[in-house]
C-alpha atoms as a PDB file:
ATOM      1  CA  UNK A   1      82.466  17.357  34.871  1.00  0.00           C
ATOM      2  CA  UNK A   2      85.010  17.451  37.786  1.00  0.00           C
ATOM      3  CA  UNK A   3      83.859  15.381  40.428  1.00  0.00           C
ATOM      4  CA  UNK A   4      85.200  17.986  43.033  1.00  0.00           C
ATOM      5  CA  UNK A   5      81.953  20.412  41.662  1.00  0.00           C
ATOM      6  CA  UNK A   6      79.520  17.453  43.424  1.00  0.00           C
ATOM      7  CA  UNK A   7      81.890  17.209  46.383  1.00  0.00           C
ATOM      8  CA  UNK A   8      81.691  21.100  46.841  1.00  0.00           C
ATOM      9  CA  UNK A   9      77.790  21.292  46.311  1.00  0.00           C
ATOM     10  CA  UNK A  10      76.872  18.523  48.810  1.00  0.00           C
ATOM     11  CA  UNK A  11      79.121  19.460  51.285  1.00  0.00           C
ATOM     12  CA  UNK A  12      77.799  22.540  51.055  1.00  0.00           C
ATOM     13  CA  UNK A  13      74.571  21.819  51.078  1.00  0.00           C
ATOM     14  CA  UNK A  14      75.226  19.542  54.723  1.00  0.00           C
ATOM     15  CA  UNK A  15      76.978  22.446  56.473  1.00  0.00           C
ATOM     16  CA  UNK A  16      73.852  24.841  55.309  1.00  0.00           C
ATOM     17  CA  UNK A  17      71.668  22.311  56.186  1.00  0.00           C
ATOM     18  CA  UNK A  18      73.312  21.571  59.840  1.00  0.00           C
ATOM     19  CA  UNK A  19      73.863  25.198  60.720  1.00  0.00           C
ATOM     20  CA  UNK A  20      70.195  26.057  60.133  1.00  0.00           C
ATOM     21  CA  UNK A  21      68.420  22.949  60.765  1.00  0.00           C
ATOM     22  CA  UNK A  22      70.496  20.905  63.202  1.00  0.00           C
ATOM     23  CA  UNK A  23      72.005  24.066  65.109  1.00  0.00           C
ATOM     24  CA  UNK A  24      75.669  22.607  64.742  1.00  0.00           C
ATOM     25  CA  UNK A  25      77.846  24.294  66.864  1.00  0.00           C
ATOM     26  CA  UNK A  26      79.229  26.773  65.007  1.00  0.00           C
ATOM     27  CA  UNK A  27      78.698  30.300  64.009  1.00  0.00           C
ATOM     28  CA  UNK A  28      78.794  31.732  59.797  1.00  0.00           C
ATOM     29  CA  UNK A  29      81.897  34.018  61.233  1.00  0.00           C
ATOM     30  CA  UNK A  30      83.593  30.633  62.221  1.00  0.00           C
ATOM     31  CA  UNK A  31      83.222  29.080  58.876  1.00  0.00           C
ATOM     32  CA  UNK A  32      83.789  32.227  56.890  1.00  0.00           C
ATOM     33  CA  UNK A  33      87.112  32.137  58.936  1.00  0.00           C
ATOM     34  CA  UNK A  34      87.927  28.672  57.815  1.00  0.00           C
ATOM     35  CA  UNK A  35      86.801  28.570  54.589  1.00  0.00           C
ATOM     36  CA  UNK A  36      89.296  32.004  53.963  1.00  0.00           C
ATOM     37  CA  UNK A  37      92.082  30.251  55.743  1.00  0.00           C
ATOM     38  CA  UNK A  38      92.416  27.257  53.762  1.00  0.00           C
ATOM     39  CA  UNK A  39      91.609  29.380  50.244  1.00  0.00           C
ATOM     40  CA  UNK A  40      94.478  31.811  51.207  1.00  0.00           C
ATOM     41  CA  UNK A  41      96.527  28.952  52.089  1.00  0.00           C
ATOM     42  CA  UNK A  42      96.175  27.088  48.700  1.00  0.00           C
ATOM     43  CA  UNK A  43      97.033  30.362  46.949  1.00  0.00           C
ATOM     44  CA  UNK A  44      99.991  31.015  48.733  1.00  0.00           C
ATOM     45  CA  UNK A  45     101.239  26.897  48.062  1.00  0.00           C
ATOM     46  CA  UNK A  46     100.466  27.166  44.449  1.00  0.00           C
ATOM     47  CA  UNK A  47     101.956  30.731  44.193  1.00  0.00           C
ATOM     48  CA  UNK A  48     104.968  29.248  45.394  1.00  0.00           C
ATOM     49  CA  UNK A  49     105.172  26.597  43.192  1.00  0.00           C
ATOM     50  CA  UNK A  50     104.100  28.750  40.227  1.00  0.00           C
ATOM     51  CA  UNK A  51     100.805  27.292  39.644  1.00  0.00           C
ATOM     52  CA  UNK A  52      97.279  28.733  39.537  1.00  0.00           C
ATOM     53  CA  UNK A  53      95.170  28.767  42.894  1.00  0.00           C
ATOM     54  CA  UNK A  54      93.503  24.911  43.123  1.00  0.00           C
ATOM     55  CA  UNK A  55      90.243  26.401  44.961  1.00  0.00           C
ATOM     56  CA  UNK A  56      88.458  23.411  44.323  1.00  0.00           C
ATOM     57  CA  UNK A  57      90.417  21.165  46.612  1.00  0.00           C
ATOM     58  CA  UNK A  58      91.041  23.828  49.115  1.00  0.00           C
ATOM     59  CA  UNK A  59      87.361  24.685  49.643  1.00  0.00           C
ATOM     60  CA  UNK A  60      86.715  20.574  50.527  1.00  0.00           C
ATOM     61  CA  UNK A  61      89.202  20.665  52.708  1.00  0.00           C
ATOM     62  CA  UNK A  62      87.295  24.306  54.491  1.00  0.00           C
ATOM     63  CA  UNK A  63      84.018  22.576  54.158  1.00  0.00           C
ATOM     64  CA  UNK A  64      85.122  19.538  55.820  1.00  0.00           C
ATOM     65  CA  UNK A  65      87.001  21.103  58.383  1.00  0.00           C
ATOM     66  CA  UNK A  66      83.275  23.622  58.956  1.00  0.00           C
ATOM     67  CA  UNK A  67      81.357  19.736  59.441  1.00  0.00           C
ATOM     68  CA  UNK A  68      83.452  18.282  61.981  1.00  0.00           C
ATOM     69  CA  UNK A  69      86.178  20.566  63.627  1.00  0.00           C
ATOM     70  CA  UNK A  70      85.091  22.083  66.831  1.00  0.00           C
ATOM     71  CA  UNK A  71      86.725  24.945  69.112  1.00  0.00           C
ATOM     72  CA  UNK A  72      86.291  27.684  70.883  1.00  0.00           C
ATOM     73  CA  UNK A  73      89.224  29.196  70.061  1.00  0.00           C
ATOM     74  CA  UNK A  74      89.247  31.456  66.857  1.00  0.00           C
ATOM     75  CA  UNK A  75      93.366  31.289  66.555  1.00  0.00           C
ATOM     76  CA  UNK A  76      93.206  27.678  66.787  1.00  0.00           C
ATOM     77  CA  UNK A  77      90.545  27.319  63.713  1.00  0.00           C
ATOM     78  CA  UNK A  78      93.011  29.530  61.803  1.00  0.00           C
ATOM     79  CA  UNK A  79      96.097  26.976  62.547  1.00  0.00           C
ATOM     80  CA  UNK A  80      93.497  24.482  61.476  1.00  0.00           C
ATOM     81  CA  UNK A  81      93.140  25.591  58.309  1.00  0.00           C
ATOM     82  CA  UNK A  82      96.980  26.087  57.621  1.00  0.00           C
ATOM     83  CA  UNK A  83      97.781  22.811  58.855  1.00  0.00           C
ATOM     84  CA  UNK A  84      95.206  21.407  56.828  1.00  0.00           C
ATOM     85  CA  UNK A  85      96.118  22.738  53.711  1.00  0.00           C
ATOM     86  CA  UNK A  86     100.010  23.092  54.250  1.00  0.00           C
ATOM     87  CA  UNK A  87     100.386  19.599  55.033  1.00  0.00           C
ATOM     88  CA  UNK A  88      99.491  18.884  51.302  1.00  0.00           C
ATOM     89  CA  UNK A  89     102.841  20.826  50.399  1.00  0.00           C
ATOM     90  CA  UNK A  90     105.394  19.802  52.890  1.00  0.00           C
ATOM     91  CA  UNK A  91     104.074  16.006  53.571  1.00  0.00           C
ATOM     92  CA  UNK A  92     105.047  14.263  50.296  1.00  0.00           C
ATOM     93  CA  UNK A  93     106.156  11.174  49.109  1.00  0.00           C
ATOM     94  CA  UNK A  94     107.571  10.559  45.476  1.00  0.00           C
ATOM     95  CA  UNK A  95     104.993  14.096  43.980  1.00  0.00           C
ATOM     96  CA  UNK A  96     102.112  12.604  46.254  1.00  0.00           C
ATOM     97  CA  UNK A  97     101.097  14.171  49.315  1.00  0.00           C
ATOM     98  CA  UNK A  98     100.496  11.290  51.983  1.00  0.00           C
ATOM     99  CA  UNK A  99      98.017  12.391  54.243  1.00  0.00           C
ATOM    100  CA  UNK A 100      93.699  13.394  53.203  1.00  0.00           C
ATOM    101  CA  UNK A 101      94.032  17.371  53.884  1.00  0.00           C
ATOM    102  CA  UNK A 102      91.381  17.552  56.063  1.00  0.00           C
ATOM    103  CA  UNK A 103      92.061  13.884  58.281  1.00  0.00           C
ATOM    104  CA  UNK A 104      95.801  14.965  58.713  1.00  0.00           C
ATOM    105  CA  UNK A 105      94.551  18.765  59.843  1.00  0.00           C
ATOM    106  CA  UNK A 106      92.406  17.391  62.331  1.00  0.00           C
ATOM    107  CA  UNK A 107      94.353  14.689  64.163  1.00  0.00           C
ATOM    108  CA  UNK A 108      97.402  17.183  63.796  1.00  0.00           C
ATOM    109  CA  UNK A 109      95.383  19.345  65.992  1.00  0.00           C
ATOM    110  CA  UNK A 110      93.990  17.105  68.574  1.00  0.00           C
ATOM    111  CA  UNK A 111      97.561  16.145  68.909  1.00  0.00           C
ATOM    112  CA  UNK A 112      98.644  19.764  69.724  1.00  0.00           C
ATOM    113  CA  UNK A 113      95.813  21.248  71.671  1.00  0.00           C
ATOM    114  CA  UNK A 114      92.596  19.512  73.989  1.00  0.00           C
ATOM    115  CA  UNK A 115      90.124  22.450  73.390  1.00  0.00           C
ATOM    116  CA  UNK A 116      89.983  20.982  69.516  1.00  0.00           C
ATOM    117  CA  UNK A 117      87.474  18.315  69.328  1.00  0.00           C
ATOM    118  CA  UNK A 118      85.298  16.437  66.808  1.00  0.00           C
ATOM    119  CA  UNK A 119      81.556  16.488  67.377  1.00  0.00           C
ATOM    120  CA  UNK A 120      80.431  12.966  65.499  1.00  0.00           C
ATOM    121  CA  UNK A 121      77.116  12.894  67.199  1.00  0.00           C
ATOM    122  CA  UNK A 122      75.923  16.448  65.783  1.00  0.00           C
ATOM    123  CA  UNK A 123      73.904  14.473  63.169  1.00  0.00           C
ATOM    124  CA  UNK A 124      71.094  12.568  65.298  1.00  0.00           C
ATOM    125  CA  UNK A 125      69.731   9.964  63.333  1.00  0.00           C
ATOM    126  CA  UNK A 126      66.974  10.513  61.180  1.00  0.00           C
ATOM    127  CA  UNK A 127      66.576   7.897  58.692  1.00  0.00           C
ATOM    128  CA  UNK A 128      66.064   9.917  55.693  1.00  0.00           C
ATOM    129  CA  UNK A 129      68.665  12.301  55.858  1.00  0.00           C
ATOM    130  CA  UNK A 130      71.358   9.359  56.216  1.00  0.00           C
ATOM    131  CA  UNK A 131      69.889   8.178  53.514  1.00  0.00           C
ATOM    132  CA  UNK A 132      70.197  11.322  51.734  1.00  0.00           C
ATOM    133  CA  UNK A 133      74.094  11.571  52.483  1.00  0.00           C
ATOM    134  CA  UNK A 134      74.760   7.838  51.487  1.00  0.00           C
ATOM    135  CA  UNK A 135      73.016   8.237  47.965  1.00  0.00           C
ATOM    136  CA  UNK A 136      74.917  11.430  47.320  1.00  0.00           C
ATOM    137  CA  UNK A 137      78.211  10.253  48.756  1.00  0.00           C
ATOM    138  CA  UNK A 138      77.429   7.348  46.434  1.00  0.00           C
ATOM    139  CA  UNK A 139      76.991   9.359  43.207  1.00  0.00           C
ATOM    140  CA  UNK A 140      80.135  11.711  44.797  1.00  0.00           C
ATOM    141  CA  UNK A 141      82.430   7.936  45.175  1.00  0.00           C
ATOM    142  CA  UNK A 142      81.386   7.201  41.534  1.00  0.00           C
ATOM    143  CA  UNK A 143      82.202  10.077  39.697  1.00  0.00           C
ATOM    144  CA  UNK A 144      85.773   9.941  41.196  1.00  0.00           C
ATOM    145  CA  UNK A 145      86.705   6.331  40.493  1.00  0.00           C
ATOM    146  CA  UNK A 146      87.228   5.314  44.541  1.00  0.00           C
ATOM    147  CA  UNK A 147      83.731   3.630  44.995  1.00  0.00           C
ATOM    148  CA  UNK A 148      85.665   0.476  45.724  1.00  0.00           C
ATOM    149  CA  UNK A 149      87.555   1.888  48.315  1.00  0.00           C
ATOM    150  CA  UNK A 150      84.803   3.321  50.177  1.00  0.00           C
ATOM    151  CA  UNK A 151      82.451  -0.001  49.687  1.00  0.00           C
ATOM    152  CA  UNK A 152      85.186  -1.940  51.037  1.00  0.00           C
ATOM    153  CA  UNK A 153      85.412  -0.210  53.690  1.00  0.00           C
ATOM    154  CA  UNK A 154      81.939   0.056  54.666  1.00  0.00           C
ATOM    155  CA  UNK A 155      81.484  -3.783  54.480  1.00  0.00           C
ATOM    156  CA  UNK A 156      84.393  -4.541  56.872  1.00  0.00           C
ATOM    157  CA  UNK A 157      83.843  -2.102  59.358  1.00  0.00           C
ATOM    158  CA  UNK A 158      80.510  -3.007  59.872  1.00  0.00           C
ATOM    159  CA  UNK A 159      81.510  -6.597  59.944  1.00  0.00           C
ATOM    160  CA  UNK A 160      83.718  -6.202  62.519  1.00  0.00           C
ATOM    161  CA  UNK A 161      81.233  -4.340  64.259  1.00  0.00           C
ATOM    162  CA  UNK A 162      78.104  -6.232  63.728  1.00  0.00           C
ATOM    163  CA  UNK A 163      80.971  -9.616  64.018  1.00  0.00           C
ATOM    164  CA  UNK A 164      81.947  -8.031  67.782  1.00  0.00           C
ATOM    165  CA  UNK A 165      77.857  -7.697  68.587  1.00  0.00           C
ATOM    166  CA  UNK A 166      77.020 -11.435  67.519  1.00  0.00           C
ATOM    167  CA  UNK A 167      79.732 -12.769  69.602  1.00  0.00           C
ATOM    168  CA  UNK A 168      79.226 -10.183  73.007  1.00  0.00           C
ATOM    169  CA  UNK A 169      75.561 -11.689  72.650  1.00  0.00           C
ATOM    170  CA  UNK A 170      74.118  -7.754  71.960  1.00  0.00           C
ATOM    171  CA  UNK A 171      71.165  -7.188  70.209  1.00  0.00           C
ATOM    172  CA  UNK A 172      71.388  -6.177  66.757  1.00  0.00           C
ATOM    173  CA  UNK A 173      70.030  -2.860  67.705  1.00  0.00           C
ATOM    174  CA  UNK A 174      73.540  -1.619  69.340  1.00  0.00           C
ATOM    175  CA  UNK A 175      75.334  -2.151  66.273  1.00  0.00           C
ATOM    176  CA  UNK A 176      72.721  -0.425  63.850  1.00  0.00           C
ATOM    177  CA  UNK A 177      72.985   2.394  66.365  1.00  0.00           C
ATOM    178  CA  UNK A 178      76.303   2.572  66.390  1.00  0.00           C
ATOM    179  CA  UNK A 179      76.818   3.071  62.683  1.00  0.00           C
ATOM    180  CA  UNK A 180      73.666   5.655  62.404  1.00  0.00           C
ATOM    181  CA  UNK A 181      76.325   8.347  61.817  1.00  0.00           C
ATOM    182  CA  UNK A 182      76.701  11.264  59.926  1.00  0.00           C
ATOM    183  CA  UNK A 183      80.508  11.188  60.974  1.00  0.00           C
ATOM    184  CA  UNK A 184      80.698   7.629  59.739  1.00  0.00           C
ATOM    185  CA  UNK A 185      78.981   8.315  56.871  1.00  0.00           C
ATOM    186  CA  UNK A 186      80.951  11.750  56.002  1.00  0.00           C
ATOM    187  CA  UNK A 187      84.210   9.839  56.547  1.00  0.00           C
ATOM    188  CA  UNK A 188      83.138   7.105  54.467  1.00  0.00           C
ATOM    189  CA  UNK A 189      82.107   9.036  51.171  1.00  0.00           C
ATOM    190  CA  UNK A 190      84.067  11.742  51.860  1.00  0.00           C
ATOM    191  CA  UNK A 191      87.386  11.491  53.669  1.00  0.00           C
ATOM    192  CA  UNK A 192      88.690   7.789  53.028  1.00  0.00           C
ATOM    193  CA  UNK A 193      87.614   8.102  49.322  1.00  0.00           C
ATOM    194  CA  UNK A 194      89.922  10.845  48.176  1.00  0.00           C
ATOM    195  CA  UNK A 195      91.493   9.735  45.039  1.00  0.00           C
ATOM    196  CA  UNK A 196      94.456  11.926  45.487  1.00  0.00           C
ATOM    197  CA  UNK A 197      95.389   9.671  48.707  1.00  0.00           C
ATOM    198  CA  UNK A 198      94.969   6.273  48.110  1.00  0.00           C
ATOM    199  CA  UNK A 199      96.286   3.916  46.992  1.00  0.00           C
ATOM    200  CA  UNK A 200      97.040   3.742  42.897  1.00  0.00           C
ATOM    201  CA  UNK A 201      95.498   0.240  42.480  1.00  0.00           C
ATOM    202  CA  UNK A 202      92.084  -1.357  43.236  1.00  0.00           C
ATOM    203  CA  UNK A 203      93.830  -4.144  45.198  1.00  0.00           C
ATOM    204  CA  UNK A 204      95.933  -1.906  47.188  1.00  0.00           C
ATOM    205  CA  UNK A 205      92.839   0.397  47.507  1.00  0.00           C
ATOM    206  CA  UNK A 206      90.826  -2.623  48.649  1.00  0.00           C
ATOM    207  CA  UNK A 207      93.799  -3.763  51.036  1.00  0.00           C
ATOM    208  CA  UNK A 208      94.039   0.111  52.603  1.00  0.00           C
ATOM    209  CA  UNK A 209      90.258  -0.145  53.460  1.00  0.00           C
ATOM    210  CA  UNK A 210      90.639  -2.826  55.320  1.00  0.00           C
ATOM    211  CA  UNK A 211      93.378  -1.959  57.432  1.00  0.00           C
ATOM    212  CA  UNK A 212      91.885   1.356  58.119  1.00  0.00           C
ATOM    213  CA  UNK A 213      88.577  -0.556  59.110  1.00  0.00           C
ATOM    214  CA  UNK A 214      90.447  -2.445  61.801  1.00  0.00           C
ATOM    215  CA  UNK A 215      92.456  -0.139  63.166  1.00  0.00           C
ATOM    216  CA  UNK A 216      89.148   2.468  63.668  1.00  0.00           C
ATOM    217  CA  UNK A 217      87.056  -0.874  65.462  1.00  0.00           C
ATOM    218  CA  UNK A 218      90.455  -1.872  67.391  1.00  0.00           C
ATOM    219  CA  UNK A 219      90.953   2.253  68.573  1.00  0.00           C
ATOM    220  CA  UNK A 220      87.366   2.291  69.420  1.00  0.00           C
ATOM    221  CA  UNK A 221      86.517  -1.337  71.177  1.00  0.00           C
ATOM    222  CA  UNK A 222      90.326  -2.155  72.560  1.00  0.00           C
ATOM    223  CA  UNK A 223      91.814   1.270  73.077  1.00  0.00           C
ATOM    224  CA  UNK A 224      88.607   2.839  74.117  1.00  0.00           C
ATOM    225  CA  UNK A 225      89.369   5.809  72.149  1.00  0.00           C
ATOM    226  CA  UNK A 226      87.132   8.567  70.419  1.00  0.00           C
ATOM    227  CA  UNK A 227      87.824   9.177  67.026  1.00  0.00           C
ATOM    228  CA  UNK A 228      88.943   5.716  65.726  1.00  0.00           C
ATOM    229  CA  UNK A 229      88.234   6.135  62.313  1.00  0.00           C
ATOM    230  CA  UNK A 230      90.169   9.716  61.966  1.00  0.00           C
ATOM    231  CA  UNK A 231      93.811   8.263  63.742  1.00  0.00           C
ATOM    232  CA  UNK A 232      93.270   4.939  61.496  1.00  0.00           C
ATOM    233  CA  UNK A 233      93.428   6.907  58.552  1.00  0.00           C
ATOM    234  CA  UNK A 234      96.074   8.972  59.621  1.00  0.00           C
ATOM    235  CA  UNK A 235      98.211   5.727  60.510  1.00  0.00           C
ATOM    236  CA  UNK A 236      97.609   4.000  57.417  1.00  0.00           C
ATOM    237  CA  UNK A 237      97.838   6.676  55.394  1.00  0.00           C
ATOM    238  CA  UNK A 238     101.921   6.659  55.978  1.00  0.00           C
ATOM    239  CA  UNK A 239     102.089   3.215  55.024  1.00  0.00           C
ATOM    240  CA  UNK A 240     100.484   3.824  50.493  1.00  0.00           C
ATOM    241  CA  UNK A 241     103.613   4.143  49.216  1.00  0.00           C
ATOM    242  CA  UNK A 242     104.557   0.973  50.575  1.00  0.00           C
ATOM    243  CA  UNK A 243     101.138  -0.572  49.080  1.00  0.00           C
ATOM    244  CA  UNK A 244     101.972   1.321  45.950  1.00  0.00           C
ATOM    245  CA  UNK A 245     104.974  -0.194  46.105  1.00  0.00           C
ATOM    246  CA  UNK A 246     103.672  -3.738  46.708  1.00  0.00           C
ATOM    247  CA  UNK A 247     100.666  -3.477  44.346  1.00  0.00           C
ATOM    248  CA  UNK A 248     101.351  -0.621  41.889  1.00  0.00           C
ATOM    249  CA  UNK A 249      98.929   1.071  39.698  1.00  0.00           C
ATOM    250  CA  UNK A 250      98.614   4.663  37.728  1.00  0.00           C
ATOM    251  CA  UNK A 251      98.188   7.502  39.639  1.00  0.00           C
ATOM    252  CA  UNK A 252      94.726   9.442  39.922  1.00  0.00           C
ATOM    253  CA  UNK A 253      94.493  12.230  37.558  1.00  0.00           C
ATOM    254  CA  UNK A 254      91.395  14.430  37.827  1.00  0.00           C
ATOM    255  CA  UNK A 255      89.043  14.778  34.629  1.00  0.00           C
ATOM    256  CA  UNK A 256      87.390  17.563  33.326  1.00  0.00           C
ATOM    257  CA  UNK A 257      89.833  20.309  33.953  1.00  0.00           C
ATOM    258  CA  UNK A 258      92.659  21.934  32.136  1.00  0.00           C
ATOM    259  CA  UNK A 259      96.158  20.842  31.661  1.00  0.00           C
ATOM    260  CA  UNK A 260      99.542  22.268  33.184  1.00  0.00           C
ATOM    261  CA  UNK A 261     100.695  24.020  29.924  1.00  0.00           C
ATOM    262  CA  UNK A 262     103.411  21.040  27.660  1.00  0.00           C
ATOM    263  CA  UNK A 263     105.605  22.471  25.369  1.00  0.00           C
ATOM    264  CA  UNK A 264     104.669  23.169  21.816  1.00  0.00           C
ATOM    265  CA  UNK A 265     104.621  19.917  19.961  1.00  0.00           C
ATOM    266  CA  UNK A 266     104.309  17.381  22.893  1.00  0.00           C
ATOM    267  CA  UNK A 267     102.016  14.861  22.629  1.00  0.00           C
ATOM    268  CA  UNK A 268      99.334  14.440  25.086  1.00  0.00           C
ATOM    269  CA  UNK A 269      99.664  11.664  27.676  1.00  0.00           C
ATOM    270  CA  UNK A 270      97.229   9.024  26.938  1.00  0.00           C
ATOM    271  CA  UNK A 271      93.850   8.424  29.209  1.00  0.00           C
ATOM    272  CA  UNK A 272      95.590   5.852  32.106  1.00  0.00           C
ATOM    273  CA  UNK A 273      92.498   2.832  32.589  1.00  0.00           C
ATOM    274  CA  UNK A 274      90.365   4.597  35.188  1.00  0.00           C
ATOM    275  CA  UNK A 275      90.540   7.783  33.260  1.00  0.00           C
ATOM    276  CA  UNK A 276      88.944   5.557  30.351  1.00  0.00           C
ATOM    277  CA  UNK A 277      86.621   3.482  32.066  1.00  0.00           C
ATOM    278  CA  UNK A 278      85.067   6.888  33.155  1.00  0.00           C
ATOM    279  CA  UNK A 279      85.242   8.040  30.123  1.00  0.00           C
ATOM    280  CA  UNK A 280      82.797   5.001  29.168  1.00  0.00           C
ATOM    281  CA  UNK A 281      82.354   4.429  25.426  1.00  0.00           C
ATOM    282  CA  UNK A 282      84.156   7.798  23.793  1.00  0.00           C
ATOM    283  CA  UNK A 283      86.754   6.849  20.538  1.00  0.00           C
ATOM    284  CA  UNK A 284      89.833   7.016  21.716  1.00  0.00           C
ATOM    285  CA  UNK A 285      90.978   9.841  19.398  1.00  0.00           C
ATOM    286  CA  UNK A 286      88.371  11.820  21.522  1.00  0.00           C
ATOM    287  CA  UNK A 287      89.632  10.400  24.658  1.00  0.00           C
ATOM    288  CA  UNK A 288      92.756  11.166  24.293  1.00  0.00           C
ATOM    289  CA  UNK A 289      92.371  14.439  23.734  1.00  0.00           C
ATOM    290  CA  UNK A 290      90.561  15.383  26.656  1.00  0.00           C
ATOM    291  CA  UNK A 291      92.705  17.718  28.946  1.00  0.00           C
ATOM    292  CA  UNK A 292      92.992  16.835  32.678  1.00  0.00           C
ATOM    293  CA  UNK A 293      94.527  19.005  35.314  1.00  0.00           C
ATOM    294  CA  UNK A 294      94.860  18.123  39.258  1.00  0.00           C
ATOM    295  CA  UNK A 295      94.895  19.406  42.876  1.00  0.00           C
ATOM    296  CA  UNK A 296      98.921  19.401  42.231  1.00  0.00           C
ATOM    297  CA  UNK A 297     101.770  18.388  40.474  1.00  0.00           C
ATOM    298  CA  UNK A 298     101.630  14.641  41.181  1.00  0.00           C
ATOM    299  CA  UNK A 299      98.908  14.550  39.219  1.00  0.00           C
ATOM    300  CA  UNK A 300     100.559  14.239  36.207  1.00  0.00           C
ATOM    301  CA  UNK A 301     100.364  10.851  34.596  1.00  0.00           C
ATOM    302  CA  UNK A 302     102.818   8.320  36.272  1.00  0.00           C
ATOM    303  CA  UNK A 303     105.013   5.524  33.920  1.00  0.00           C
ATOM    304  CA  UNK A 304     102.659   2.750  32.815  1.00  0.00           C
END
């Protein structure tokens, strides 16, 4: 199945969960608004590139956006959710759109306005729900090939953080605190993980986590900034193609969804190595013919 189905369903399930539970700050008109924005958005992109409406991705992106953008201003939610979903059309690099929909949308707006905000500690900290969203983020991760990415990052940034404790002389329970998160955790399954952003190969994946830890821990502890982890992202985002460039790999291709249409007679591109190590033990003959579509054009198979 198409790992964006789990994404959709779980962060579905947190913004349900949060707006009847938790009491986030934000109303159903609010998130009806967004979640329309970004879906009429998409259309429009795809329309003009003469594709079918990518939903899928789009509605992510709107659920995201629901989680962690905060205003009071209805017109700036709309911009939001154009920026967010716009930037995947206009910010490319080489087919591949550089910036996570929803990280670029967000930082693009606390650039251009200060009554945007994110609202990281919306969560509290009950043990069993973070649980909850790290086992399902897990199974999320898995399902689209980038659990490397987001277990790399995970283990540096709380060595740098738990690393900064030990040598301050804190107790241990400041740290722990400070990564009971359900931002953290969001960002970490959900946001830094996106296949369709990262870099093509596990070491350049593994590389990008990295730098993306540091620069969130050296925003947050040497800057004294809010929101570390979302203008790491967006700083290290611009620099995959060069990683692609320096450690190449095949581009992402999502699984379990139809094909752009090939011309009678083509052959159909064969499974690139993550497609077939997800695709476990199936003959090849079957493997190959399974169709794969995308969120957009670059994901077509690259050159091996």
């Amino acid at each position: 199945m198409d790992p964006r189905l789990y994404q959709i369903a779980t962060l579905a399930s947190l913004l349900v969960y949060g707006m009847g539970w938790l009491e986030f700050d934000i109303t159903p008109g609010r998130a009806a608004l967004l979640l329309t924005t970004v879906l009429a958005t998409q259309a429009a992109g795809d329309r003009l590139e003469g594709r079918a409406a990518n939903w899928k991705s789009a509605l992510i992106s709107g659920l995201s956006l629901c989680l962690l953008l905060r205003t009071n201003d209805a017109a700036l939610a709309l911009l939001a959710g154009v920026v967010t979903i716009a930037s995947k059309f206009v910010i490319r690099f080489r087919g591949k759109h550089i910036f996570n929909p929803t990280n670029g949308g967000l930082v693009a707006m606390l650039l251009l306005s200060d009554r945007v905000w994110v609202s990281p500690g919306q969560w509290g900290s009950v043990a069993l729900f973070a649980l909850l969203m790290v086992s399902v983020g897990g199974l999320v991760v898995n399902r689209a090939s980038r659990s490397d990415v987001t277990f790399a990052f995970i283990t540096c940034y709380c060595a740098l953080i738990f690393g900064r404790s030990l040598y301050l002389g804190e107790p241990l329970t400041i740290p722990v605190h400070r990564l009971q998160s359900g931002a953290l955790l969001l960002f970490t399954f959900f946001m830094i993980s996106d296949p369709k952003t990262t870099p093509n190969s596990r070491a350049g994946r593994v590389v990008f986590a990295a730098l993306v830890a540091f620069g969130a821990w050296y925003v947050q502890f040497r800057l004294f900034r809010t929101n570390g982890l979302l203008w790491s992202l967006a700083l290290w985002s611009a620099a995959v193609p060069l990683i692609d460039w320096l450690l190449p790999g095949r581009r992402y291709v999502w699984h379990g969804t139809r094909a752009f249409a090939r011309p009678p007679g083509s052959e159909d591109p064969a499974p690139t190595a993550e497609q077939a190590e997800s695709l476990g033990s199936r003959p090849a003959g079957v493997a190959a013919q399974i169709v794969m579509g995308s969120e957009s054009l670059d994901s077509r198979p690259g050159p091996a």
